[in-house]
C-alpha atoms as a PDB file:
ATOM      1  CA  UNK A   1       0.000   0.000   0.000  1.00  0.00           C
ATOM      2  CA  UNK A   2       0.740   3.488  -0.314  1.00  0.00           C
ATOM      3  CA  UNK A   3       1.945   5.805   2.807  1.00  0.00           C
ATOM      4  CA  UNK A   4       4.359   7.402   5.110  1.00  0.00           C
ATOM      5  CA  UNK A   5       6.054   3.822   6.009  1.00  0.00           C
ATOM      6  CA  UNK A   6       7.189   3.700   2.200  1.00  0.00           C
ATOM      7  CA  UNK A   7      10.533   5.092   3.321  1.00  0.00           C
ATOM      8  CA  UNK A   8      13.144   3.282   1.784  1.00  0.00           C
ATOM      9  CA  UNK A   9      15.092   5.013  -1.092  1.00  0.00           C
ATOM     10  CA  UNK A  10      12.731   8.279  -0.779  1.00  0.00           C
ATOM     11  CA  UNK A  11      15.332  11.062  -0.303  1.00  0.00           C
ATOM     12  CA  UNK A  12      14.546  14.474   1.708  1.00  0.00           C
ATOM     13  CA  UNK A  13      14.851  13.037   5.318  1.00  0.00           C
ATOM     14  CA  UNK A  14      17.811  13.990   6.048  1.00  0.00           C
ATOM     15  CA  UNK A  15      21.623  12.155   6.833  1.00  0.00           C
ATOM     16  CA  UNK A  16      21.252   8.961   9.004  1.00  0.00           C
ATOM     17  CA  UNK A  17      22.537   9.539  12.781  1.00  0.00           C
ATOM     18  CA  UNK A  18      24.720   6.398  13.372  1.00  0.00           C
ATOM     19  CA  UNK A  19      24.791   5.677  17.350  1.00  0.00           C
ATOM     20  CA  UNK A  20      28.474   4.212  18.361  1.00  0.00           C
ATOM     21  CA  UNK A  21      27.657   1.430  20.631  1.00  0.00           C
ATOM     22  CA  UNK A  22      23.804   1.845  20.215  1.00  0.00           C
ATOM     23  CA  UNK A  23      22.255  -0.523  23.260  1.00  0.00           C
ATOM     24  CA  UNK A  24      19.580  -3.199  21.813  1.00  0.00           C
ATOM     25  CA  UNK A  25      16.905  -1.339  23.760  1.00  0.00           C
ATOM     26  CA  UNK A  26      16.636   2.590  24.583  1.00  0.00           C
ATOM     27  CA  UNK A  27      14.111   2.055  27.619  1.00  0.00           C
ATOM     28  CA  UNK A  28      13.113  -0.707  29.588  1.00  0.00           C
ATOM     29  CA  UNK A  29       9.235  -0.278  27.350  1.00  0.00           C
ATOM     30  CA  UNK A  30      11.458  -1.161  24.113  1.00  0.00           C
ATOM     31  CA  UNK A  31      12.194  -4.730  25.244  1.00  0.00           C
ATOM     32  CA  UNK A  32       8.667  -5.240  26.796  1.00  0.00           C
ATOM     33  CA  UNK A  33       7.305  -4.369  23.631  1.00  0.00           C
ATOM     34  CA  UNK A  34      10.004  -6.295  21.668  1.00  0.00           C
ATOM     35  CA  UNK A  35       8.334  -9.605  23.711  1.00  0.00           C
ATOM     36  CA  UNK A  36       4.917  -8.913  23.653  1.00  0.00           C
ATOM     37  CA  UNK A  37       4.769  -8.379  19.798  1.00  0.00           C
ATOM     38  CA  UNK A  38       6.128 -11.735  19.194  1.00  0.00           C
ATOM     39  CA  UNK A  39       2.828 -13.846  21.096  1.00  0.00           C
ATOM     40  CA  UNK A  40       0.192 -14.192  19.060  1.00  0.00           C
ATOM     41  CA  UNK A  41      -2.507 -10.886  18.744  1.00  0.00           C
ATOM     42  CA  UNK A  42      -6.108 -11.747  18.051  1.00  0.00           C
ATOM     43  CA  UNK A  43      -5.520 -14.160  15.805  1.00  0.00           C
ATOM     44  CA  UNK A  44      -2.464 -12.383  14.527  1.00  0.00           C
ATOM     45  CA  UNK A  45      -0.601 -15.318  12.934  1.00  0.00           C
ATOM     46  CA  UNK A  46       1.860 -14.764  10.742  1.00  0.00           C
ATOM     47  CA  UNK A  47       4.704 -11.800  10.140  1.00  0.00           C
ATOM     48  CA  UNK A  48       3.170  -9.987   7.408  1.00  0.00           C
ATOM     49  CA  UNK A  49       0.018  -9.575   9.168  1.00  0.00           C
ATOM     50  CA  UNK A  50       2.172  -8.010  11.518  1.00  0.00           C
ATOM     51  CA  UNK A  51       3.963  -5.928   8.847  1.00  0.00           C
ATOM     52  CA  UNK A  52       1.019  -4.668   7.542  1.00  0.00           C
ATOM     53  CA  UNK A  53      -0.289  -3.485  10.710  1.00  0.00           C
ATOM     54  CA  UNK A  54       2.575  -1.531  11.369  1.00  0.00           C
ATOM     55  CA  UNK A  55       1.870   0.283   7.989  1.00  0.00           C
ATOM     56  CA  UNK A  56      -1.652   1.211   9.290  1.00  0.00           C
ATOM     57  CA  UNK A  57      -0.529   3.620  11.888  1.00  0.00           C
ATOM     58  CA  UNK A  58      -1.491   6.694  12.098  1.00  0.00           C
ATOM     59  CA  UNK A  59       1.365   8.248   9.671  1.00  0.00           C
ATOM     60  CA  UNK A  60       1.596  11.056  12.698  1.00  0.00           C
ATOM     61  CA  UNK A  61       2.858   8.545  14.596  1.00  0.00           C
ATOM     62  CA  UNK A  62       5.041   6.400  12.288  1.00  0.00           C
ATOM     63  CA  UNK A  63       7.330   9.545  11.743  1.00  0.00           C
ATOM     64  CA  UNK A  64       7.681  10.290  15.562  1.00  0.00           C
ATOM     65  CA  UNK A  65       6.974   7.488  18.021  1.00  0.00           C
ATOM     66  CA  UNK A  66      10.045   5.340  17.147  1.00  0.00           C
ATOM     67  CA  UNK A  67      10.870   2.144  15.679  1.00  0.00           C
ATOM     68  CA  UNK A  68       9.417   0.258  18.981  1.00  0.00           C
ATOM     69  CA  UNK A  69       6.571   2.968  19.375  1.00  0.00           C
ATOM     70  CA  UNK A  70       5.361   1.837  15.818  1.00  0.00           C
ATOM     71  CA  UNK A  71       5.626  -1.920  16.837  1.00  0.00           C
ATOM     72  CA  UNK A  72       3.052  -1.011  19.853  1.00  0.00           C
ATOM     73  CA  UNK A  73       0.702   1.295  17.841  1.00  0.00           C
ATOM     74  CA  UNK A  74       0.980  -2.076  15.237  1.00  0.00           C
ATOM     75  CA  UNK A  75       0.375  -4.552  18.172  1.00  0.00           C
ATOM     76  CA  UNK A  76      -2.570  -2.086  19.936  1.00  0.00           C
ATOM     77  CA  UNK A  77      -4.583  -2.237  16.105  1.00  0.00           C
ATOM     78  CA  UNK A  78      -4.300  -6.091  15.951  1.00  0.00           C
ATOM     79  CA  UNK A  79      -5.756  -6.351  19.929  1.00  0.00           C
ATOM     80  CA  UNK A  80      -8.577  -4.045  19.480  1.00  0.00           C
ATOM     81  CA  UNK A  81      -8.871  -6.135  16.050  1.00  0.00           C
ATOM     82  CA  UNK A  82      -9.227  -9.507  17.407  1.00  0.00           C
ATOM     83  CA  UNK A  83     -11.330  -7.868  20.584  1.00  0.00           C
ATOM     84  CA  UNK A  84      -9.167  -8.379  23.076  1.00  0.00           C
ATOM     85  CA  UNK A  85      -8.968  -5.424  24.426  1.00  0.00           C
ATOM     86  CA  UNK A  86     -11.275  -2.001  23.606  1.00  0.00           C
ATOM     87  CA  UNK A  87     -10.418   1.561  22.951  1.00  0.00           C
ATOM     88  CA  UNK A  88     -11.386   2.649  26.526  1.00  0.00           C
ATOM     89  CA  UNK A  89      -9.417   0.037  28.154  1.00  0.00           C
ATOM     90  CA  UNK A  90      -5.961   0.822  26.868  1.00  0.00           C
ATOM     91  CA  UNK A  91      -6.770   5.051  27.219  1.00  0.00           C
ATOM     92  CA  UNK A  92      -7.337   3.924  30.556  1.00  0.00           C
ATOM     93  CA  UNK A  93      -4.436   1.939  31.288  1.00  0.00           C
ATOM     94  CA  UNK A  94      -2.380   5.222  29.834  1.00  0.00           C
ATOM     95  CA  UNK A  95      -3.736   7.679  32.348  1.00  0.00           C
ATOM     96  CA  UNK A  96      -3.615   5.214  34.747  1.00  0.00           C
ATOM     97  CA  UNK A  97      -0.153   5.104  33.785  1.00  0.00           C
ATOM     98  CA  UNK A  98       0.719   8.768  33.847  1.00  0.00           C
ATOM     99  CA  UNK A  99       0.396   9.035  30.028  1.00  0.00           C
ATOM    100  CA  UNK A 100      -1.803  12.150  28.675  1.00  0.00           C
ATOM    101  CA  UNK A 101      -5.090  11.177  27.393  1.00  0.00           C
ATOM    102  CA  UNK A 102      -4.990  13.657  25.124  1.00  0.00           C
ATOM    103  CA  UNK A 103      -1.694  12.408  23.159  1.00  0.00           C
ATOM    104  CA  UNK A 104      -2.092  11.160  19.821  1.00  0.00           C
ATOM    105  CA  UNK A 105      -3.182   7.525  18.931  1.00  0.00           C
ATOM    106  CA  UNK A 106      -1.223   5.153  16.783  1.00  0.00           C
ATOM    107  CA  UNK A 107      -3.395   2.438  16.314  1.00  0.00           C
ATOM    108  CA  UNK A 108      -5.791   2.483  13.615  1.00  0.00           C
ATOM    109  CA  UNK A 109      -7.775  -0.681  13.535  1.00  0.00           C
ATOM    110  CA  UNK A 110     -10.031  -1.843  10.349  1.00  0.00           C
ATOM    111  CA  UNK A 111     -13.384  -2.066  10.449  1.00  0.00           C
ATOM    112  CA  UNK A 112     -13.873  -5.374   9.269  1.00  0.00           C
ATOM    113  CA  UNK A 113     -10.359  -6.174   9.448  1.00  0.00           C
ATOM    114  CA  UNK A 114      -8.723  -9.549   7.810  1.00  0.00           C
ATOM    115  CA  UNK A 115      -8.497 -12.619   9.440  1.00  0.00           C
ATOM    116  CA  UNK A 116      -6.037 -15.909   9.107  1.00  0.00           C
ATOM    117  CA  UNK A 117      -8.091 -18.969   9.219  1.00  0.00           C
ATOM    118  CA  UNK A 118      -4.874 -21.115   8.633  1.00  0.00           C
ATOM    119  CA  UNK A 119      -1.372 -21.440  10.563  1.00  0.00           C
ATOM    120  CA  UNK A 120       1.277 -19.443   8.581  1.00  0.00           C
ATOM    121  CA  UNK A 121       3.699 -18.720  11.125  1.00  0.00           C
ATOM    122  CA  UNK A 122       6.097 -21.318  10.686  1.00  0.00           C
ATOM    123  CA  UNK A 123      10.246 -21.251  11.121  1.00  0.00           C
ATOM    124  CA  UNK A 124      10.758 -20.220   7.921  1.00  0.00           C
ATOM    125  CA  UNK A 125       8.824 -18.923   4.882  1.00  0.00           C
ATOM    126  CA  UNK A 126      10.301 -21.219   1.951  1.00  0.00           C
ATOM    127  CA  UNK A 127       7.693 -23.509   0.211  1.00  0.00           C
ATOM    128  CA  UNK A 128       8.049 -25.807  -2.602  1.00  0.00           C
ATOM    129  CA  UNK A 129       6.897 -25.097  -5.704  1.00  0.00           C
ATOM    130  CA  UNK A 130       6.009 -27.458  -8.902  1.00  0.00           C
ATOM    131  CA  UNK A 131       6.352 -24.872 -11.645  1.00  0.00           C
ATOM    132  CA  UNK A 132       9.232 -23.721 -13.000  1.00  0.00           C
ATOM    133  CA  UNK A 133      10.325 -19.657 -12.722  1.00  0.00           C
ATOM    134  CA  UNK A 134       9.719 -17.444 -15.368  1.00  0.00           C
ATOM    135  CA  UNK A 135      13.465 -16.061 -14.986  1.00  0.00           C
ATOM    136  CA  UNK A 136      16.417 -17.242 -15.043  1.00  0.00           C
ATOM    137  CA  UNK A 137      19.852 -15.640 -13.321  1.00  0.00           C
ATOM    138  CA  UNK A 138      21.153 -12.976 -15.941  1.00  0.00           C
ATOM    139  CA  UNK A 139      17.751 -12.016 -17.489  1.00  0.00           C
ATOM    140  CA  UNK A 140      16.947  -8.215 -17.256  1.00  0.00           C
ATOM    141  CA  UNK A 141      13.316  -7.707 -15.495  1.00  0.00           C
ATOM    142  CA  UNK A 142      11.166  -4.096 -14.814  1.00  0.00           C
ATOM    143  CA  UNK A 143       8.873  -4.290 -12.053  1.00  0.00           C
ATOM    144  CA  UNK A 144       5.251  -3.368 -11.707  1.00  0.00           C
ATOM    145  CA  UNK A 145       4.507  -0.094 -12.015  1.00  0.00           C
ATOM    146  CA  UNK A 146       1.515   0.166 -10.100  1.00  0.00           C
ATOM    147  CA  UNK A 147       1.274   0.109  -6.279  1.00  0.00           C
ATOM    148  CA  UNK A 148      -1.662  -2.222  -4.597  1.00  0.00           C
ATOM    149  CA  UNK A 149      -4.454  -1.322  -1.737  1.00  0.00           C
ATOM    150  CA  UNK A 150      -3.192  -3.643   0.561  1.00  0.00           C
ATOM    151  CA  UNK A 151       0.073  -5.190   1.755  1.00  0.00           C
ATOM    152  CA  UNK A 152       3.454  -5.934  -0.467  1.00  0.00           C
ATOM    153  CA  UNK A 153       7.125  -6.299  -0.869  1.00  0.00           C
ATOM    154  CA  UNK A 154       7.591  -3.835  -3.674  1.00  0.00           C
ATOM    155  CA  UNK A 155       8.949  -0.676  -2.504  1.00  0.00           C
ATOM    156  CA  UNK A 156       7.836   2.601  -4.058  1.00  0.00           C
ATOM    157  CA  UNK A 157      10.856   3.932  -5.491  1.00  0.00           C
ATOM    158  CA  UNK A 158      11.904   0.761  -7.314  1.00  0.00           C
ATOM    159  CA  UNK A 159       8.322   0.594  -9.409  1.00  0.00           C
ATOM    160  CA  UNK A 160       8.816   0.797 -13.353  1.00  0.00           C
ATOM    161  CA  UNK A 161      12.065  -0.037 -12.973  1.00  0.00           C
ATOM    162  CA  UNK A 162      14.643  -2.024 -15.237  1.00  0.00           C
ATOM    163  CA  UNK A 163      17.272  -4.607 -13.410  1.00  0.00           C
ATOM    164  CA  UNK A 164      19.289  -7.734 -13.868  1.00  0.00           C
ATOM    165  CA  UNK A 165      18.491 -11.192 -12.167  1.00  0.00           C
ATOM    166  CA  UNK A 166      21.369 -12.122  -9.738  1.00  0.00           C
ATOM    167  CA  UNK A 167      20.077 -14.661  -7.357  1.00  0.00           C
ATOM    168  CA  UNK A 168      16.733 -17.104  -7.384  1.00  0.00           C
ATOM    169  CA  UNK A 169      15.551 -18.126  -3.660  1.00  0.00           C
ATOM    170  CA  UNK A 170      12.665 -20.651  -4.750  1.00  0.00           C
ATOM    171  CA  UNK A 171       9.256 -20.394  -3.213  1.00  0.00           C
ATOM    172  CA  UNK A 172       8.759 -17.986  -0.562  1.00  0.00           C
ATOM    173  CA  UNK A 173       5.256 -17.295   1.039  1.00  0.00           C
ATOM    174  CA  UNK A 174       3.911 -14.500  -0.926  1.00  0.00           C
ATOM    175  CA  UNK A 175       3.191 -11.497   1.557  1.00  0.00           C
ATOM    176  CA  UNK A 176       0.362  -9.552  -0.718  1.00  0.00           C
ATOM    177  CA  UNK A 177      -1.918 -12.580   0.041  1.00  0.00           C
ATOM    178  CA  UNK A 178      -0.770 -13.954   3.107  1.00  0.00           C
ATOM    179  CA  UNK A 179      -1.247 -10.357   5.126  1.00  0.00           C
ATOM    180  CA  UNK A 180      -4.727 -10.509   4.558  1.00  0.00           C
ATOM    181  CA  UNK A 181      -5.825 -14.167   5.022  1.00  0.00           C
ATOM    182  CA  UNK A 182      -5.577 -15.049   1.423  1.00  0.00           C
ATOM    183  CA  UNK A 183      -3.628 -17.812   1.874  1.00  0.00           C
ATOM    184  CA  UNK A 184       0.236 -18.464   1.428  1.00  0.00           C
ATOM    185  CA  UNK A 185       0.177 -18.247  -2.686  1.00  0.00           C
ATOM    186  CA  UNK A 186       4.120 -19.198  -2.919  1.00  0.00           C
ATOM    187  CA  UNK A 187       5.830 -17.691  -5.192  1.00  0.00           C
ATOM    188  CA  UNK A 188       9.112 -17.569  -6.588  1.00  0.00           C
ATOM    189  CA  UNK A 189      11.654 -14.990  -5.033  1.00  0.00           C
ATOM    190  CA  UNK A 190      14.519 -13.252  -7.282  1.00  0.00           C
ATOM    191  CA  UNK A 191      17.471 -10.516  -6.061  1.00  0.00           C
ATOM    192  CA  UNK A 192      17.117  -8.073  -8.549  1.00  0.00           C
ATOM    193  CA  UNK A 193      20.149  -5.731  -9.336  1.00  0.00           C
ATOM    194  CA  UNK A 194      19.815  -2.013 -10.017  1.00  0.00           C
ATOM    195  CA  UNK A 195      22.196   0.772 -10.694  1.00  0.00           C
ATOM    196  CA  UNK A 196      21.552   3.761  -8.942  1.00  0.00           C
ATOM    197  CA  UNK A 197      21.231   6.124 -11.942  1.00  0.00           C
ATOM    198  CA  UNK A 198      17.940   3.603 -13.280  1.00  0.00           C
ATOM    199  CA  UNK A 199      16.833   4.124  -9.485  1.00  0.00           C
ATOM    200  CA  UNK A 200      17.591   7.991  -8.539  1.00  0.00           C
ATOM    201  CA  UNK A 201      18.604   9.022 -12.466  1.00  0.00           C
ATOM    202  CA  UNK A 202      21.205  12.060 -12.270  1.00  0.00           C
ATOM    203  CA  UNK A 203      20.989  12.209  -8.538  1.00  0.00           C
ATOM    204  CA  UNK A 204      22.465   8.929  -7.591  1.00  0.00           C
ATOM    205  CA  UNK A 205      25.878   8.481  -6.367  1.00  0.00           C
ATOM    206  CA  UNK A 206      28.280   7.573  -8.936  1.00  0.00           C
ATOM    207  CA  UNK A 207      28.926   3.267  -8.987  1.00  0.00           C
ATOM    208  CA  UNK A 208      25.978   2.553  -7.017  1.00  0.00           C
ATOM    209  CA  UNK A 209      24.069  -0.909  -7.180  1.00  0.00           C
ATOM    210  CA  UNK A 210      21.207  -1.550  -4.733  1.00  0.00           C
ATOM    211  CA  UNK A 211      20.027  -5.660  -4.442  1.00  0.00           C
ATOM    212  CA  UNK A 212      16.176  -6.469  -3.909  1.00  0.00           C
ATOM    213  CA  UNK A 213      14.209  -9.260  -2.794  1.00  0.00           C
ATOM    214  CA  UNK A 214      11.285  -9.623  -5.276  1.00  0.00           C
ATOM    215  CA  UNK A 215       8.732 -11.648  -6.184  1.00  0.00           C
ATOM    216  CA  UNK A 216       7.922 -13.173  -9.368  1.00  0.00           C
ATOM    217  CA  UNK A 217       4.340 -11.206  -9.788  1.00  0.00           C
ATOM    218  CA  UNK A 218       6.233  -8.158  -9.372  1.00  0.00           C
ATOM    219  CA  UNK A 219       8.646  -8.698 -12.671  1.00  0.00           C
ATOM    220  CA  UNK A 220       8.041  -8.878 -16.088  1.00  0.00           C
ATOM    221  CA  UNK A 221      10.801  -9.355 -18.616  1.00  0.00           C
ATOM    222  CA  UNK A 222      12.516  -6.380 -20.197  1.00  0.00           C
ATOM    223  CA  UNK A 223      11.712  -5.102 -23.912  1.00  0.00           C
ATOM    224  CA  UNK A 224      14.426  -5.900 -26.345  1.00  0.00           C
ATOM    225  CA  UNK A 225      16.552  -2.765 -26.292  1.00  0.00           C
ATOM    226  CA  UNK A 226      16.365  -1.703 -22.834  1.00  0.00           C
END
């Protein structure tokens, strides 16, 4: 889906503040978020669920509560979701807390939000597949150029864009359908090569070749000439 989460490659944001020695965990909350998010959540079974959840914050909130604040706006939407808890009962627990009741929400939770009526959240994600892939190591790809309602693997900045097969992974659960209940849908995974000028154009930095994990419904193959 489209939003503020889409981050990677977008430029504007700044130089990135490396922390010498950077701790695991800023606060004692961190790690007790860090633990909760990994039980299962109303029904939350498998990672892109969780993934996609984190996408549905309040965008507010994605730019300024922190990598661990987004986990816990992501893992409050998935327990109002599957009814656990209510609204009232987690504003309560804040004041209760000290918090302000008046600070702003992350959580966003659907409606009629998707369910997973099937275990998906195995040790690994790799699944065999009977068909053979469409692409081979060496063939040049461009990607869909379209973005989707819902959840997937293709970041924005790398849409419409030409690369070069340089690795194939086999099948992988495919996230688009297995966020939303759809089922696992495995598909075959490719790291696709770019240079940075097909990326960024005049802007990139001279020699630069960024690798991505994609999936085969994401590709097509190249026109001749390209």
């Amino acid at each position: 889906m489209d939003g503020i989460h889409d981050l990677g490659g977008k430029e504007g944001f700044g130089a990135i503040d490396y922390e010498v020695n950077e701790p695991v965990f800023h606060a004692r909350w961190e790690a007790r978020v860090f633990a909760m998010y990994l039980q299962r959540l109303g029904g939350a079974t498998n990672i892109d669920l969780r993934r996609h959840a984190i996408e549905r914050i309040d965008p507010r909130a994605y730019l300024t509560h922190g990598y661990y604040g987004r986990w816990l706006g992501a893992m409050e939407t998935l327990l109002l979701e599957g009814g656990l808890l209510s609204r009232a009962e987690i504003d309560a627990r804040v004041v209760a807390m000290g918090g302000d009741a008046a600070s702003l929400v992350a959580s966003r939770p659907a409606e009629r939000p998707d369910s997973i009526p099937y275990e998906s959240d195995l040790p690994d994600s790799i699944r065999a597949l009977a068909r053979r892939p469409r692409f081979a190591v060496g063939d040049r790809v461009v990607t869909r150029s379209h973005g989707v309602p819902g959840h997937t693997r293709l970041p924005a900045y790398a849409r419409a864009r030409c690369g070069r097969i340089v690795l194939w992974h086999a099948g992988w659960v495919f996230p688009d359908t297995n966020a939303h209940g759809l089922g696992e849908d495995p598909q075959h995974l490719y790291t696709v090569a770019f240079t940075g000028d097909e990326l960024w154009g005049d802007s990139a930095e001279a020699g630069i070749t960024v690798h991505l994990d994609l999936f085969e419904p994401y590709l097509q193959r190249a026109p001749d000439g390209r």
